[in-house]
N, C-alpha and C. Protein backbone atom coordinates (compact mmCIF):
# COMPACT_ATOMS: atom_id res chain seq x y z
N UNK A 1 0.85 -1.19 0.00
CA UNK A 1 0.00 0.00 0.00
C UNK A 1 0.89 1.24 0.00
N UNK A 2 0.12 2.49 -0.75
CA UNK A 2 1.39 3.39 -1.18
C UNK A 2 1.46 4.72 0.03
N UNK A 3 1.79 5.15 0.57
CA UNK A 3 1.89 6.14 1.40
C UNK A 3 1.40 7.76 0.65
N UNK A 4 0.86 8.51 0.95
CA UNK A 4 0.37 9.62 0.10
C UNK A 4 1.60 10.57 1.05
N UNK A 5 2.28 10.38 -0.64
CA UNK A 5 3.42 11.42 -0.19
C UNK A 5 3.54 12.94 0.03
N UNK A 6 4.01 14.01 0.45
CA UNK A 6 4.04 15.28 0.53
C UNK A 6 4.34 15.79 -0.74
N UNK A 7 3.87 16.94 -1.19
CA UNK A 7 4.41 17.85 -2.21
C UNK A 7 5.61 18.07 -1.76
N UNK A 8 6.56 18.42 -2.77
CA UNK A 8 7.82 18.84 -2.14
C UNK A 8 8.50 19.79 -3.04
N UNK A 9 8.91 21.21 -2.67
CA UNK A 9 9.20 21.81 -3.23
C UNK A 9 11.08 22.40 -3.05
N UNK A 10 11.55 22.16 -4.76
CA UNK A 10 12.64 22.65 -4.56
C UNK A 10 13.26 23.57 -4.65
N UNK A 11 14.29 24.35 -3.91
CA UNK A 11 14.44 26.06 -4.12
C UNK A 11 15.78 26.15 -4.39
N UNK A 12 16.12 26.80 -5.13
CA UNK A 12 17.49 27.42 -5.42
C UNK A 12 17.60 28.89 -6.18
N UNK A 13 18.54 29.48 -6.10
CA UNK A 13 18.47 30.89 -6.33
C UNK A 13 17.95 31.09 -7.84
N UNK A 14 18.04 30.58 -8.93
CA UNK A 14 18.22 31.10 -10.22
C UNK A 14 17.10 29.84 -10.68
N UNK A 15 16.75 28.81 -10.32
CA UNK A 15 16.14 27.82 -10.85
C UNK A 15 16.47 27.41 -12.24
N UNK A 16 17.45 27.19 -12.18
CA UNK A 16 18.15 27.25 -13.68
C UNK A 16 19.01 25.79 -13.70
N UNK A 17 19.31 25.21 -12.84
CA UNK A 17 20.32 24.07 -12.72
C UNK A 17 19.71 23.38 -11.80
N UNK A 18 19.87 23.43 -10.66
CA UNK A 18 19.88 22.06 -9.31
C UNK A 18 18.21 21.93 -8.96
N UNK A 19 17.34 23.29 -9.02
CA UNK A 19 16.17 23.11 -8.59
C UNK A 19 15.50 21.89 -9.57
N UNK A 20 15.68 22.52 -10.69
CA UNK A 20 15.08 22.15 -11.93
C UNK A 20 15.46 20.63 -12.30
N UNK A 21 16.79 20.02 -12.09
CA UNK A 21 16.94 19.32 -11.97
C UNK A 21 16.51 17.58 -10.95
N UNK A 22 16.44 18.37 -9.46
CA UNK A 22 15.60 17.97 -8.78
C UNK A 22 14.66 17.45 -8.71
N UNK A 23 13.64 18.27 -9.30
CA UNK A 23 12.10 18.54 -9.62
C UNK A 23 12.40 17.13 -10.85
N UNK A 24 12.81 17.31 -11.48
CA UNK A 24 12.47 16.66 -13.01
C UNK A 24 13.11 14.55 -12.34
N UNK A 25 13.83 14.83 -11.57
CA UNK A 25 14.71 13.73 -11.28
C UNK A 25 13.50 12.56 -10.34
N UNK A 26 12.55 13.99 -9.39
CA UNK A 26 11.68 13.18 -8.46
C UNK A 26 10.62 12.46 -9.40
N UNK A 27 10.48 13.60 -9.95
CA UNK A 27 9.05 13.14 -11.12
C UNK A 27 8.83 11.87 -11.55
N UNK A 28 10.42 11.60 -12.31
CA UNK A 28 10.37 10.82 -13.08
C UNK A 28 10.59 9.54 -12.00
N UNK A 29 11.38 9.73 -11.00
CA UNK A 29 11.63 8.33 -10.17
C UNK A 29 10.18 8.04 -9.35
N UNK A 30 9.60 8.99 -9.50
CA UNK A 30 7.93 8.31 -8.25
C UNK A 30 6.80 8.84 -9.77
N UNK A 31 7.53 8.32 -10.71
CA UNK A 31 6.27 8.00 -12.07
C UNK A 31 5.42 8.93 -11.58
N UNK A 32 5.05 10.11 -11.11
CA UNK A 32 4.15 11.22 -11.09
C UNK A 32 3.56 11.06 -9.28
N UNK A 33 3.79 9.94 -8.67
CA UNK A 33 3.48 9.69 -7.59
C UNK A 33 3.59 10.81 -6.11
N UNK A 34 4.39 11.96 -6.58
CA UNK A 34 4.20 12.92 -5.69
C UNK A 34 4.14 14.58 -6.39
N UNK A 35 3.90 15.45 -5.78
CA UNK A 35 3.85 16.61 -6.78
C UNK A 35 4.66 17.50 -6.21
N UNK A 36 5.17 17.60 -7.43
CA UNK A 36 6.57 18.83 -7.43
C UNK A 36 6.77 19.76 -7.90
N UNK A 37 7.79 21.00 -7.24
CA UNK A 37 7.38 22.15 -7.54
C UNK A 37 8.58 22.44 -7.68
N UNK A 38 9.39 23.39 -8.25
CA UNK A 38 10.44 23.84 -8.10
C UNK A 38 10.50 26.03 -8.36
N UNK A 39 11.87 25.88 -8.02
CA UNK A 39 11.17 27.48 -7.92
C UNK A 39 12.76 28.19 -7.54
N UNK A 40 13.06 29.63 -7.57
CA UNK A 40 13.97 30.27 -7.60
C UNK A 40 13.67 31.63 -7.04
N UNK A 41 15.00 31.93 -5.72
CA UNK A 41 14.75 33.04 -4.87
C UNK A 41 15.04 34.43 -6.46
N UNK A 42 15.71 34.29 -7.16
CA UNK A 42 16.03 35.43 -8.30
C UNK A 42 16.65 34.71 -9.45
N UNK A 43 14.60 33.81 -10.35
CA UNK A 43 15.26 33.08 -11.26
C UNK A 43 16.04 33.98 -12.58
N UNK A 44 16.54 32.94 -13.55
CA UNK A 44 17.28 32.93 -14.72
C UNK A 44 16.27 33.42 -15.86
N UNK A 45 16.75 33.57 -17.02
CA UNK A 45 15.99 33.76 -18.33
C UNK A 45 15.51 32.47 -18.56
N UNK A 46 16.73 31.53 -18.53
CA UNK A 46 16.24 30.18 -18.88
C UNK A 46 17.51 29.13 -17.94
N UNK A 47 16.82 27.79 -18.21
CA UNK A 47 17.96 26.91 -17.33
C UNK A 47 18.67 26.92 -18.60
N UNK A 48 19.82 26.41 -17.38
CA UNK A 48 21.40 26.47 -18.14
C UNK A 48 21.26 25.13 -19.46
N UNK A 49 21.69 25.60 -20.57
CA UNK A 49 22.06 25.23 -21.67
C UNK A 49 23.09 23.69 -21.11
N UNK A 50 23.78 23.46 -20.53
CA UNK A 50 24.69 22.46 -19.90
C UNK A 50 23.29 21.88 -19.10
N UNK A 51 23.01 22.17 -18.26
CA UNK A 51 21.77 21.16 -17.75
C UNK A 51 21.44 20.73 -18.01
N UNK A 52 20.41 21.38 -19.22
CA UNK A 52 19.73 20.79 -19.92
C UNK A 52 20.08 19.82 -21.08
N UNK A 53 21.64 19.84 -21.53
CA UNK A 53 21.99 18.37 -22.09
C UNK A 53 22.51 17.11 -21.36
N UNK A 54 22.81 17.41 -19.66
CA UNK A 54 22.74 16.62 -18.94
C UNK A 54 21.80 15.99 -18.34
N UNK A 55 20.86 16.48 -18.78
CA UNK A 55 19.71 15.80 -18.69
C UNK A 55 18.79 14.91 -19.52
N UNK A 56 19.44 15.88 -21.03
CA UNK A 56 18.81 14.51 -22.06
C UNK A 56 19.59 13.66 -21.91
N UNK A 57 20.83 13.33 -21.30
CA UNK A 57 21.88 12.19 -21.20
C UNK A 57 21.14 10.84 -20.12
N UNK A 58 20.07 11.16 -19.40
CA UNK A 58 19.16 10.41 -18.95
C UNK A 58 17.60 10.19 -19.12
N UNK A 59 17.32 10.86 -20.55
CA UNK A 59 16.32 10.86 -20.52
C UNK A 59 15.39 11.87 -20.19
N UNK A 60 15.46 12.85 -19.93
CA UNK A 60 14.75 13.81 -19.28
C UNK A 60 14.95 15.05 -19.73
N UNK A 61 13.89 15.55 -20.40
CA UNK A 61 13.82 16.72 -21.50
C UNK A 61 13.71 18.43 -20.75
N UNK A 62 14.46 19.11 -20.02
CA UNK A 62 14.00 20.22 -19.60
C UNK A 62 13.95 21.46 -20.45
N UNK A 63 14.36 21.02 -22.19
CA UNK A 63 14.55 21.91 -22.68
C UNK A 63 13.46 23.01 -22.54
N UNK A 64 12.39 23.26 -22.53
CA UNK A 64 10.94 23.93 -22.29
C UNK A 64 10.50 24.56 -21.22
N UNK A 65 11.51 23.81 -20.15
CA UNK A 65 11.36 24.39 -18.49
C UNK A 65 11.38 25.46 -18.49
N UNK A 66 10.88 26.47 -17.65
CA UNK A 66 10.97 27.74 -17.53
C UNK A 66 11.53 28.12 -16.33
N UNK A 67 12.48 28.50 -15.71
CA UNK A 67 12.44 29.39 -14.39
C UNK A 67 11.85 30.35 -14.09
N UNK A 68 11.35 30.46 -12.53
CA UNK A 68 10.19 30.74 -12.37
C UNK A 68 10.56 31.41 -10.55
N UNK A 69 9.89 32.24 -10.52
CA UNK A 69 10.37 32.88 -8.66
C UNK A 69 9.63 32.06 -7.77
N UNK A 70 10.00 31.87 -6.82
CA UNK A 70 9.22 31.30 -5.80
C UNK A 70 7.85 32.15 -5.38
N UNK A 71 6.79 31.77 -5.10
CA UNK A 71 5.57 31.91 -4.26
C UNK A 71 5.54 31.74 -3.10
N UNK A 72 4.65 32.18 -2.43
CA UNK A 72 4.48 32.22 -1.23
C UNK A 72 3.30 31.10 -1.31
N UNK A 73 2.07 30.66 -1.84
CA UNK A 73 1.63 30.03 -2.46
C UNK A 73 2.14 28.28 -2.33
N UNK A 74 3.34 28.57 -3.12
CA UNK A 74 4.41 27.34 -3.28
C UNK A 74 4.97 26.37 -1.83
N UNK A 75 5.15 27.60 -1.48
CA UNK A 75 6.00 27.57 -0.35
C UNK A 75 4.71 26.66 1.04
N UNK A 76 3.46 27.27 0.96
CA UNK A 76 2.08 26.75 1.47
C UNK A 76 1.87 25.57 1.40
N UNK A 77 2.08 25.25 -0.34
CA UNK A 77 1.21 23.82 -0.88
C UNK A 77 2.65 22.74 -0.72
N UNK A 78 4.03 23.00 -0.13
CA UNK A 78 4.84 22.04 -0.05
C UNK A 78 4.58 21.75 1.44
N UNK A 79 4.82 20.49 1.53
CA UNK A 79 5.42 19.93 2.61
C UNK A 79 6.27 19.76 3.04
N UNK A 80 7.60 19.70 1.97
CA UNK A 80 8.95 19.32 2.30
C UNK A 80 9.25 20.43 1.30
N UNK A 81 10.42 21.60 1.93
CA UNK A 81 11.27 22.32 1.16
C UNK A 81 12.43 22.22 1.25
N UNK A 82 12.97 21.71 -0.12
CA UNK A 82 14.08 21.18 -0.36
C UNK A 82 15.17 22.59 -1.05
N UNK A 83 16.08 23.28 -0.30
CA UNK A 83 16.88 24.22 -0.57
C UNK A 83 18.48 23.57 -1.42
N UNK A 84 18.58 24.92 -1.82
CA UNK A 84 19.65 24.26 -2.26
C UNK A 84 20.28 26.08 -2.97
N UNK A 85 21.70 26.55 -1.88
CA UNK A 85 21.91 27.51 -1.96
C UNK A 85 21.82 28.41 -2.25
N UNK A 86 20.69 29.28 -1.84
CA UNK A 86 19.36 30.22 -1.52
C UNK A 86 19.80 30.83 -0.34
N UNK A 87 19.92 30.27 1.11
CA UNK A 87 20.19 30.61 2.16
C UNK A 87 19.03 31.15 2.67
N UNK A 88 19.26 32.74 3.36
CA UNK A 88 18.37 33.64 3.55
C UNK A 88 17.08 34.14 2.42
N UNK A 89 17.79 33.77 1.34
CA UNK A 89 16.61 34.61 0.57
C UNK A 89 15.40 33.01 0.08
N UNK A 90 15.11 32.08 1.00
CA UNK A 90 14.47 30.94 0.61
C UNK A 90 13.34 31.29 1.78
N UNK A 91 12.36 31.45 1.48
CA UNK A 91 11.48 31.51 2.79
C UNK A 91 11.10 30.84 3.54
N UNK A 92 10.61 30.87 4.84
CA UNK A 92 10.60 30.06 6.00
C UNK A 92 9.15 30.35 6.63
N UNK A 93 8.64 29.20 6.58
CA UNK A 93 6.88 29.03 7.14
C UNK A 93 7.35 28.14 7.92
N UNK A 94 7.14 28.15 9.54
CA UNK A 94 7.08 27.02 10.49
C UNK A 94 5.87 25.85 10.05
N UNK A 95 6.31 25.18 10.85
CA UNK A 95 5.38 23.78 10.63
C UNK A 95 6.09 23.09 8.96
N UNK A 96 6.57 23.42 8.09
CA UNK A 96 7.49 22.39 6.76
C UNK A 96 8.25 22.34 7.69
N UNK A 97 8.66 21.22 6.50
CA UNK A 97 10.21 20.27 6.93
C UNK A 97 11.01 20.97 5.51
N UNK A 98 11.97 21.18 6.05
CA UNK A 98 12.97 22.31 5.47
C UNK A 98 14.35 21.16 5.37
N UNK A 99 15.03 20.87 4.21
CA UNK A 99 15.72 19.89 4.39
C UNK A 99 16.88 21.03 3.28
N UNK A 100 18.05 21.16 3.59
CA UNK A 100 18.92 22.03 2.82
C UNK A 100 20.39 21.27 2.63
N UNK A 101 20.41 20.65 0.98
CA UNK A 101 21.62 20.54 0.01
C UNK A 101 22.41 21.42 -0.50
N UNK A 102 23.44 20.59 0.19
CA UNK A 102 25.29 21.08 -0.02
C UNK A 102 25.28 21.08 -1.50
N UNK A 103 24.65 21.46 -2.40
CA UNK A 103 25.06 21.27 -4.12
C UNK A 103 25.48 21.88 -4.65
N UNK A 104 26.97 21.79 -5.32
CA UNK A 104 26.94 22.58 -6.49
C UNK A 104 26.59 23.15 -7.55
N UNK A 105 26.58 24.93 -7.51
CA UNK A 105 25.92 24.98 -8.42
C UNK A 105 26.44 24.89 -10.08
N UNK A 106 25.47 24.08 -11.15
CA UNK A 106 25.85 24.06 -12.27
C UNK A 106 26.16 25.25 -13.17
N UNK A 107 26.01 26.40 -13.03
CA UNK A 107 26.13 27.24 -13.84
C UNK A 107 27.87 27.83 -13.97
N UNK A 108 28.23 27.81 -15.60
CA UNK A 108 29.09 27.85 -15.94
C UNK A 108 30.39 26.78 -15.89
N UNK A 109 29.89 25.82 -15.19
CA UNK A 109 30.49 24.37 -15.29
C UNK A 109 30.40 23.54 -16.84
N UNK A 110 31.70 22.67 -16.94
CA UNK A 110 31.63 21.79 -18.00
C UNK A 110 30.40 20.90 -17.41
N UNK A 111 30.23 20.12 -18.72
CA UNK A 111 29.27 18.95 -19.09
C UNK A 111 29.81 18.11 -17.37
N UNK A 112 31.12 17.63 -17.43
CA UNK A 112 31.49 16.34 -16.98
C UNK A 112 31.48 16.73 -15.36
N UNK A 113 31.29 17.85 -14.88
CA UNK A 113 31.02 18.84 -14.04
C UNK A 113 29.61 18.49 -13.42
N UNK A 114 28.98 18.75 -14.81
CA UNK A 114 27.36 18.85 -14.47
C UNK A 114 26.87 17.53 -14.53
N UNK A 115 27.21 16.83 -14.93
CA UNK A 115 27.29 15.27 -15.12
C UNK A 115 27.04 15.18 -13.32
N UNK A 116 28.35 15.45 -12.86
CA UNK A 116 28.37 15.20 -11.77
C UNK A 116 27.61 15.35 -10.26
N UNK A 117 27.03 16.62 -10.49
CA UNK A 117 25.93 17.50 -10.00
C UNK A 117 24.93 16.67 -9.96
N UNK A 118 24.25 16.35 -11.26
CA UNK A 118 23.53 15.78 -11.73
C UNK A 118 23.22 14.23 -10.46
N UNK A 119 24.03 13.84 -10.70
CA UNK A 119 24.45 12.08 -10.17
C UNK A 119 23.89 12.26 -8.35
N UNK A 120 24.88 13.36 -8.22
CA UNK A 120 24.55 13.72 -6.47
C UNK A 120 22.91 14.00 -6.43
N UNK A 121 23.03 15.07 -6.93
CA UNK A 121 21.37 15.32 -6.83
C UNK A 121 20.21 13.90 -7.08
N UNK A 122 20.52 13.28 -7.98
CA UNK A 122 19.55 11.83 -8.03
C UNK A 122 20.23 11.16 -6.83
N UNK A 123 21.32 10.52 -6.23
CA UNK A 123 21.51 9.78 -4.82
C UNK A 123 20.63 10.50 -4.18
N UNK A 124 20.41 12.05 -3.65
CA UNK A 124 19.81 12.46 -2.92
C UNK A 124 18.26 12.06 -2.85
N UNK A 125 17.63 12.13 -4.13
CA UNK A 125 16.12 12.17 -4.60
C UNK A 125 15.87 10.56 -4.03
N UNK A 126 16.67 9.80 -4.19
CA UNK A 126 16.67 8.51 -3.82
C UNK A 126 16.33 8.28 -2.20
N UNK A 127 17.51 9.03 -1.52
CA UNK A 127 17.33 9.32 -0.24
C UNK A 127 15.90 9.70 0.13
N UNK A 128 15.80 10.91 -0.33
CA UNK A 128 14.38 11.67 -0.36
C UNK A 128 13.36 10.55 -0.86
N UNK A 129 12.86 9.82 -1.95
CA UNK A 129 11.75 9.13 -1.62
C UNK A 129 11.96 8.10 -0.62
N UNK A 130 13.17 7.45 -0.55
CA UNK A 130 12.99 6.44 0.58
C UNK A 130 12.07 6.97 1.89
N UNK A 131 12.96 8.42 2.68
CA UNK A 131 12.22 8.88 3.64
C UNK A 131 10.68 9.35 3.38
N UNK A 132 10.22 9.56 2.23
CA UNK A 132 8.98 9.99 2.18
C UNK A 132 8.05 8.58 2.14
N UNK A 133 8.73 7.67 2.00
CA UNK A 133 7.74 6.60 2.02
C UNK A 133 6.50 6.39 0.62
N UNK A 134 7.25 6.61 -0.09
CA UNK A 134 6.98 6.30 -1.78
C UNK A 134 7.56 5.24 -2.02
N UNK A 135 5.84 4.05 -2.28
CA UNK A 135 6.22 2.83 -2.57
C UNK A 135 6.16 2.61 -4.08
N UNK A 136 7.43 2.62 -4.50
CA UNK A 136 7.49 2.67 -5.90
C UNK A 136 7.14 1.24 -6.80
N UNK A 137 7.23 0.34 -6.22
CA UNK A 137 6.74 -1.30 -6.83
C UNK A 137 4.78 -0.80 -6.94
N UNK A 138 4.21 -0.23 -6.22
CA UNK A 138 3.01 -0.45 -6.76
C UNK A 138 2.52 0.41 -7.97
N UNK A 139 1.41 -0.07 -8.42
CA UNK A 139 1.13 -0.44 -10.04
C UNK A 139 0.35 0.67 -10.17
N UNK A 140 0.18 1.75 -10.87
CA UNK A 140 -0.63 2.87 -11.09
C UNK A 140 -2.10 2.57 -11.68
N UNK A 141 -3.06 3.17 -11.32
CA UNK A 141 -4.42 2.39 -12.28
C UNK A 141 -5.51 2.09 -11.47
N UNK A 142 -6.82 1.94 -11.73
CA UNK A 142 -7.69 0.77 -11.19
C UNK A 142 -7.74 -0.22 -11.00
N UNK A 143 -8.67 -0.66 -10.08
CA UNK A 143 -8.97 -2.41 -9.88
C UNK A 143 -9.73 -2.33 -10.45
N UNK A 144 -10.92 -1.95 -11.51
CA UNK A 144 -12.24 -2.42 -12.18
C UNK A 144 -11.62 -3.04 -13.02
């Protein structure tokens, strides 16, 4: 039986690399099974050009993503806010669980760089559904 997981929202300054990445990494590992948000204390025009081919390198298309500022809104409908060097400018509502990654950021890094980024950030997401209790073996769908 599957646990009804928390929204979880990820923050980083520019939403251009690690948020975005994040977001796209959970998605795809809990098959739509939790809802994700990602978001930026002072986003970018667009995510980084390098991201986003480290990401088709697994499958995962962000070319279209948009960066986007954080909400207050956002910040409401998560349960878990997942930071990621923002610091002070990431907002703080008592009662979330506020969980904050050591990540490098991708911007202006080589591929093999972001490659790397990349890799950490999925161990983490891994981490992260384990603790959320996303049972990923069960089968999406009806019983009729």
């Amino acid at each position: 039986m599957s646990v009804d997981a928390p929204p979880v929202l990820f923050v980083c300054v520019q939403n251009a690399g690690r948020s975005q990445m994040a977001a796209a990494l959970l998605a795809l590992m809990t098959r739509g099974r939790v809802d994700v948000l990602s978001a930026g204390s002072r986003p970018a025009e667009q995510v980084h050009p390098v991201v986003v081919e480290a990401m088709r390198e697994v499958g995962i298309d962000l070319s279209r993503a948009k960066p986007r500022p954080i909400a207050d809104s956002d910040v409401r409908e998560a349960d878990v806010v997942v930071t990621m060097g923002c610091g002070d400018e990431c907002p703080y509502y008592p009662g979330k669980r506020y969980v904050d990654w050591d990540v490098a950021d991708p911007a202006g890094q080589p591929i093999e760089a972001v490659r790397a980024i990349r890799d950490d950030i999925a161990g983490r997401v891994r981490t992260l559904i384990d603790e959320l209790g996303v049972d990923l073996d069960e089968e999406d769908g009806d019983d009729d």
